[in-house]
Protein backbone atom coordinates (compact mmCIF):
# COMPACT_ATOMS: atom_id res chain seq x y z
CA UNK A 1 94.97 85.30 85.73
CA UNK A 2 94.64 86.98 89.22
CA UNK A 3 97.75 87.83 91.02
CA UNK A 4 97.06 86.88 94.47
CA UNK A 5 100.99 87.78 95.73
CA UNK A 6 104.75 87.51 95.66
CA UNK A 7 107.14 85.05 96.71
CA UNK A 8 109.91 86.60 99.29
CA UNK A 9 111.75 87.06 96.03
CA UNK A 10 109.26 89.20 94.31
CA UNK A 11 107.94 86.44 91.63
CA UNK A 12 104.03 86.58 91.31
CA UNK A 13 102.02 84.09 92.66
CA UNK A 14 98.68 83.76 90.34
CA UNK A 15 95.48 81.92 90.36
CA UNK A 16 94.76 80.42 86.67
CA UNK A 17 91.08 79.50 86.21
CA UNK A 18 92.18 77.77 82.74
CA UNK A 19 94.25 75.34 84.80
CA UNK A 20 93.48 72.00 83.89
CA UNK A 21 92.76 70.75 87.63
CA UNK A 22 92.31 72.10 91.25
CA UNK A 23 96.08 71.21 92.12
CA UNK A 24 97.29 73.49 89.03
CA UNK A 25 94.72 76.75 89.73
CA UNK A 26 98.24 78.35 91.87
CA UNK A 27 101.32 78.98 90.17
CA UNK A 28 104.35 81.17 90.31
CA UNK A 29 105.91 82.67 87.45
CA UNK A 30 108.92 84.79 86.70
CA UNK A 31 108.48 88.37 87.70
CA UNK A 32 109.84 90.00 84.28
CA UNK A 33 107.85 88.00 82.14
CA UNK A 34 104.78 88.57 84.07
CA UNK A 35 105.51 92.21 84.39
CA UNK A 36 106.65 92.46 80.63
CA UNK A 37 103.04 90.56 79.95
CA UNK A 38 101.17 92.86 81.89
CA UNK A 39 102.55 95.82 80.92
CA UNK A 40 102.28 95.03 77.13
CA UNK A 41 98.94 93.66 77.77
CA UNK A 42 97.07 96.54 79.52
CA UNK A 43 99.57 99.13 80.04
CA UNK A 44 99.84 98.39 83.68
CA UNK A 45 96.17 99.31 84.54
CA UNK A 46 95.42 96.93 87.76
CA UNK A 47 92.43 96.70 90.21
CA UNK A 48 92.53 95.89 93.51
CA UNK A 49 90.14 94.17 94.96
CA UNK A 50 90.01 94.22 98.92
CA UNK A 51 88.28 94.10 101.94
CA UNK A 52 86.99 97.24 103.29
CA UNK A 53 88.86 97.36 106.68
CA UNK A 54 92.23 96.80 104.99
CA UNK A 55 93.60 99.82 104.51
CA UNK A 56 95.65 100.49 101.21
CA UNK A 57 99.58 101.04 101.57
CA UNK A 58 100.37 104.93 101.56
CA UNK A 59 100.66 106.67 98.21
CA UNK A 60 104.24 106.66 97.01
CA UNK A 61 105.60 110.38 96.05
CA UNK A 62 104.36 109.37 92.24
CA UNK A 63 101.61 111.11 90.67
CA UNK A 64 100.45 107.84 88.92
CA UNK A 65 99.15 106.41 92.31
């Protein structure tokens, strides 16, 4: 899966490359089981992957950032 990003309400949007055609490679899903998922999964370990003149969003106060 590769979360590609959120619905005005916060639900992921995700590319599946196991999806059976083109027309079912985007989905949504519901935030808390993706979250509870991804969490159990890898412990909330992420990568982002961007181009290099977009900037990051500032680093919130935690240390975790």
């Amino acid at each position: 899966m590769v979360l590609v990003g959120f619905t005005a309400d916060g639900d992921p949007v995700l590319n599946d490359p196991y999806a059976p055609d083109d027309a079912g490679v985007r989905r949504t899903g519901d935030r808390h089981r993706f979250e509870a998922a991804w969490q159990g999964g890898s412990g909330g370990i992420v990568y982002v992957i961007r181009p290099p003149d977009v900037p990051l969003p500032p680093p919130p106060a935690q240390p975790n950032w």
